[in-house]
N, C-alpha and C. Protein backbone atom coordinates (compact mmCIF):
# COMPACT_ATOMS: atom_id res chain seq x y z
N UNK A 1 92.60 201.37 -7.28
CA UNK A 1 92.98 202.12 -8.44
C UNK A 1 91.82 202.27 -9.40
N UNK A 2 92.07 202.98 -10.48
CA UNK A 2 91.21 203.49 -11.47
C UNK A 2 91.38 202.84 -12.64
N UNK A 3 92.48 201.87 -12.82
CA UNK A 3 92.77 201.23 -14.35
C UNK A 3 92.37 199.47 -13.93
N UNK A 4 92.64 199.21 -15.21
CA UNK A 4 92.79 197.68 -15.20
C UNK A 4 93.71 197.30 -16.34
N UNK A 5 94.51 196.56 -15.94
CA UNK A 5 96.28 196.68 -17.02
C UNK A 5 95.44 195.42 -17.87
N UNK A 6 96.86 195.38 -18.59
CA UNK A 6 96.19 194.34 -19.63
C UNK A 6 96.87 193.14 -19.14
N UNK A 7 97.54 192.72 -18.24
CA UNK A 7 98.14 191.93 -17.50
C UNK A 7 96.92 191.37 -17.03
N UNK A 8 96.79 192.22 -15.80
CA UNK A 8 95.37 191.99 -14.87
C UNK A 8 94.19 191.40 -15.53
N UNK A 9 93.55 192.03 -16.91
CA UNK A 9 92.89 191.37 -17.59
C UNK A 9 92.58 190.21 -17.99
N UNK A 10 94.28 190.11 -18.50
CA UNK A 10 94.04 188.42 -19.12
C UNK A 10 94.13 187.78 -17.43
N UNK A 11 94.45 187.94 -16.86
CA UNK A 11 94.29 186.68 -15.29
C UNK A 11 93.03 186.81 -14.67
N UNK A 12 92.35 188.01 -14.89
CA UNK A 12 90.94 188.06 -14.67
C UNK A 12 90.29 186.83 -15.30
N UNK A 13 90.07 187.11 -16.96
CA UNK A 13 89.35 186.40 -17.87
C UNK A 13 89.82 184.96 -17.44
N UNK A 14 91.05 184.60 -17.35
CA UNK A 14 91.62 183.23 -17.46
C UNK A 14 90.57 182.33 -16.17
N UNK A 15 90.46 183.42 -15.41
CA UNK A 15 89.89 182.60 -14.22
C UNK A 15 88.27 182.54 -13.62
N UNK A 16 87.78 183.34 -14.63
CA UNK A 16 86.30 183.93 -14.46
C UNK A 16 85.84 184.27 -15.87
N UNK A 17 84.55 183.54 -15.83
CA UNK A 17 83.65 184.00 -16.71
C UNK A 17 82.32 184.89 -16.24
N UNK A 18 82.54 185.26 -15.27
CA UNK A 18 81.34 186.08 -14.71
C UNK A 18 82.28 187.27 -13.72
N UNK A 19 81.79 188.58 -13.67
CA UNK A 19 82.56 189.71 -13.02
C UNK A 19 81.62 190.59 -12.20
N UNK A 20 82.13 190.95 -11.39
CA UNK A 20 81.16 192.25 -10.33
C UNK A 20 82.05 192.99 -9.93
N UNK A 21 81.92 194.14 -10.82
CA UNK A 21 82.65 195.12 -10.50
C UNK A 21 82.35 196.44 -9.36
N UNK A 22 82.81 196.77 -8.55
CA UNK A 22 82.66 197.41 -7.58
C UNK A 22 83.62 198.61 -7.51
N UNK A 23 83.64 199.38 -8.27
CA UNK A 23 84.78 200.49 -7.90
C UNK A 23 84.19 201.55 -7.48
N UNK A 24 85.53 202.60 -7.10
CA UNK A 24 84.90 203.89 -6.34
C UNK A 24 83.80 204.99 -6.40
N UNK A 25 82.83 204.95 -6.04
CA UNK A 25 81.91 206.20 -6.00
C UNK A 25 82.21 207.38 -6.37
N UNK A 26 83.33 207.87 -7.06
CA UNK A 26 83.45 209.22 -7.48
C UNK A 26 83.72 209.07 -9.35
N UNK A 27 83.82 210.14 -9.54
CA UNK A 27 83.78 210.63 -11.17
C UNK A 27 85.56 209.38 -11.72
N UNK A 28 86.00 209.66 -11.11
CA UNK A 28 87.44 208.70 -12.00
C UNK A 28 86.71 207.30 -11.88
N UNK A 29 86.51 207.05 -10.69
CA UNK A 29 85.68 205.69 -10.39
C UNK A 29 84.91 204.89 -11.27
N UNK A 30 83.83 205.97 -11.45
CA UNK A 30 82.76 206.02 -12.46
C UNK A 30 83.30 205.66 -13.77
N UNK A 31 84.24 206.60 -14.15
CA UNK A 31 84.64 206.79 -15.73
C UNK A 31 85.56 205.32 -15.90
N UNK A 32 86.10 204.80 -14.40
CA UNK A 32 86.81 203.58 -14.89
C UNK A 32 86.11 202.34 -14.99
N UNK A 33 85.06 202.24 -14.11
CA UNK A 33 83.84 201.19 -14.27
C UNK A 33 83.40 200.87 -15.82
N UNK A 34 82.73 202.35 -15.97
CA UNK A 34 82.40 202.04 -17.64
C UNK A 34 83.38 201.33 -18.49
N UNK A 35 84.97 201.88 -18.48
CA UNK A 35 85.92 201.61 -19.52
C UNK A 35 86.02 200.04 -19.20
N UNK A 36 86.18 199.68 -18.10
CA UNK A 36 86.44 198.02 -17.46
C UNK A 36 85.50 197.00 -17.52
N UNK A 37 84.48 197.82 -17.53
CA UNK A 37 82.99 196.87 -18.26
C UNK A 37 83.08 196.68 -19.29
N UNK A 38 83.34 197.79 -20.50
CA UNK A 38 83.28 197.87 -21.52
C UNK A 38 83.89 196.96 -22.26
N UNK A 39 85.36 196.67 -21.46
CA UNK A 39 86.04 195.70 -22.03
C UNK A 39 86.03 194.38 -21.30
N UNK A 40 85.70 194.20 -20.58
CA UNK A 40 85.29 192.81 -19.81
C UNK A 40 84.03 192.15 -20.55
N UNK A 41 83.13 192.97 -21.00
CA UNK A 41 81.77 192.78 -21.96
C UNK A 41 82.43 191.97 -22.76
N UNK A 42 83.41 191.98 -23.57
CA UNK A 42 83.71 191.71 -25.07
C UNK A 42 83.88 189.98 -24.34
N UNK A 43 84.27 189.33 -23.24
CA UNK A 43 84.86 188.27 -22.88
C UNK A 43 83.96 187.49 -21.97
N UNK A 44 83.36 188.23 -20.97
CA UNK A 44 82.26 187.97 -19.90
C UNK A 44 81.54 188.52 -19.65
N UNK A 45 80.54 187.86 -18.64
CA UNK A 45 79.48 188.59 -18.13
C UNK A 45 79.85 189.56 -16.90
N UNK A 46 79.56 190.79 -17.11
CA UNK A 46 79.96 191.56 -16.30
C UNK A 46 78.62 192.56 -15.69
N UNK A 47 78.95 192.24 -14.37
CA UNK A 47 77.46 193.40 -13.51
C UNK A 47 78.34 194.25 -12.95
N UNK A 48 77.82 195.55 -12.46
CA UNK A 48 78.70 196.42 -12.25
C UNK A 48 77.59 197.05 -11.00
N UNK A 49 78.38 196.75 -9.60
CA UNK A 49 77.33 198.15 -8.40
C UNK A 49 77.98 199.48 -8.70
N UNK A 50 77.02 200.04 -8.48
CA UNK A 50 77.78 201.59 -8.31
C UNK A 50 77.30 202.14 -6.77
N UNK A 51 78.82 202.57 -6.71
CA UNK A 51 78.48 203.17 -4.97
C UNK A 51 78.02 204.47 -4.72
N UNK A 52 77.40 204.65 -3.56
CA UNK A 52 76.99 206.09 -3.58
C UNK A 52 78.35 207.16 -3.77
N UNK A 53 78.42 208.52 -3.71
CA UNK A 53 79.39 209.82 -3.87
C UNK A 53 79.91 209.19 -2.38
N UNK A 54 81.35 209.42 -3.00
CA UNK A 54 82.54 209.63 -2.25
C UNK A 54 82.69 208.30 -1.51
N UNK A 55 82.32 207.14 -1.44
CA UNK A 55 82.28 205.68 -0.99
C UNK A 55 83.26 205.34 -1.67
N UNK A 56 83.79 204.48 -0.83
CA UNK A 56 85.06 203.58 -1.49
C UNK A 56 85.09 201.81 -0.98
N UNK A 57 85.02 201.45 -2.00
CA UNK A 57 84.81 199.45 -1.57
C UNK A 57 85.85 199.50 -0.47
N UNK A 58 87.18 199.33 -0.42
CA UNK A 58 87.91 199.71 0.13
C UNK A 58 88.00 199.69 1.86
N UNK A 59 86.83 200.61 1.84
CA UNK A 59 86.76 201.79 3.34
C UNK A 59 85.32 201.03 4.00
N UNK A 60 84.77 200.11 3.34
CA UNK A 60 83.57 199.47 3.54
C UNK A 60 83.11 198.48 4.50
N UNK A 61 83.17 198.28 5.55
CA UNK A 61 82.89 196.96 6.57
C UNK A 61 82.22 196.50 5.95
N UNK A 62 82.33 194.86 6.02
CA UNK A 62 81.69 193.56 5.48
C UNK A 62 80.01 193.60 5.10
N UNK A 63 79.66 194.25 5.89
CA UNK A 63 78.10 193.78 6.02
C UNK A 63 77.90 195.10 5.07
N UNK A 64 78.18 196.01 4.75
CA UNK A 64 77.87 196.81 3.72
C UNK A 64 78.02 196.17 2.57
N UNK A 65 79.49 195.73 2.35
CA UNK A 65 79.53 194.86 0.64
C UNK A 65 78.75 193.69 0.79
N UNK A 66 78.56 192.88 1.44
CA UNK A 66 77.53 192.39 1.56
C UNK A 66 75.91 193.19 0.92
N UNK A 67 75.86 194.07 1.66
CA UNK A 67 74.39 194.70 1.22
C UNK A 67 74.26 194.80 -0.34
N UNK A 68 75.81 195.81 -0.81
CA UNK A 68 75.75 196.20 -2.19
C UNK A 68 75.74 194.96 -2.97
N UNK A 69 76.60 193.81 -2.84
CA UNK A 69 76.86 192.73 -3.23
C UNK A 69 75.28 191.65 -3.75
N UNK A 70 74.89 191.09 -2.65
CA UNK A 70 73.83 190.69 -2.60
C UNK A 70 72.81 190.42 -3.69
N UNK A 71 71.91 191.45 -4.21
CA UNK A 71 71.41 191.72 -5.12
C UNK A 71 72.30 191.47 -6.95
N UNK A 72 73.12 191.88 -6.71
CA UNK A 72 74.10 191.56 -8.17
C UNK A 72 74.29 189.83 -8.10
N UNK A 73 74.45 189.04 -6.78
CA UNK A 73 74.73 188.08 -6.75
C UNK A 73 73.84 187.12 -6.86
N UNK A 74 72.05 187.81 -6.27
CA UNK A 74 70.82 186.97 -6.59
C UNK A 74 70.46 187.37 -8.21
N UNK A 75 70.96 188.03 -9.00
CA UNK A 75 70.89 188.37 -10.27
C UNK A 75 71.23 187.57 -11.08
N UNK A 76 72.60 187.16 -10.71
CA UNK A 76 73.61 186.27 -11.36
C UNK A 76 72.95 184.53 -11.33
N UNK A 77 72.62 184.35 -10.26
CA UNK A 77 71.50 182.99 -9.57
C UNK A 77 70.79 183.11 -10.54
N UNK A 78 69.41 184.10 -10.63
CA UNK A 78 68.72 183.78 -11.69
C UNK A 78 68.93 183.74 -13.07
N UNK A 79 69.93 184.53 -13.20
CA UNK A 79 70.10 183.97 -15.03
C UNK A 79 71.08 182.75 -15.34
N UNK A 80 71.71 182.64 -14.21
CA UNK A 80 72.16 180.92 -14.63
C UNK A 80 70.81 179.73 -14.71
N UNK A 81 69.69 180.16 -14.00
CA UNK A 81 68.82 179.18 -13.23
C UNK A 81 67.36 179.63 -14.98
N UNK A 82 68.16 180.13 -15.34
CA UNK A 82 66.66 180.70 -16.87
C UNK A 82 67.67 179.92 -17.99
């Protein structure tokens, strides 16, 4: 989906202080990433991949989220480790 309820939120936050957001490669996708960062910012640390056009996490075999993953995750390593 394209939202994040305010339900979902608070059980997010409750259980994570760090986020990687991965949503869909198209324009709703896009526009919901920003809004879900935006408000995940105010609480945690939030990195956000963006997928190429028309990709969906979803539709993705392992070793791809892996690929996208990866890098956000050696990111996260070093600023705990600074």
């Amino acid at each position: 989906g394209a939202a994040l309820y305010a339900s979902q939120q608070r059980l997010l936050l409750e259980r994570f202080s760090r986020v990687i957001l991965m949503l869909d490669g198209d324009d709703a996708g896009r526009r919901a990433t920003d809004d879900i960062a935006r408000r995940l910012r105010q609480h945690a640390s939030v990195r956000v991949v963006h997928l190429p056009d028309a990709m969906q996490p979803d539709q993705l075999p392992p070793e791809a989220i892996r690929h996208f993953l990866h890098p956000q995750i050696e990111l996260a390593a070093l600023s705990r480790a600074c």
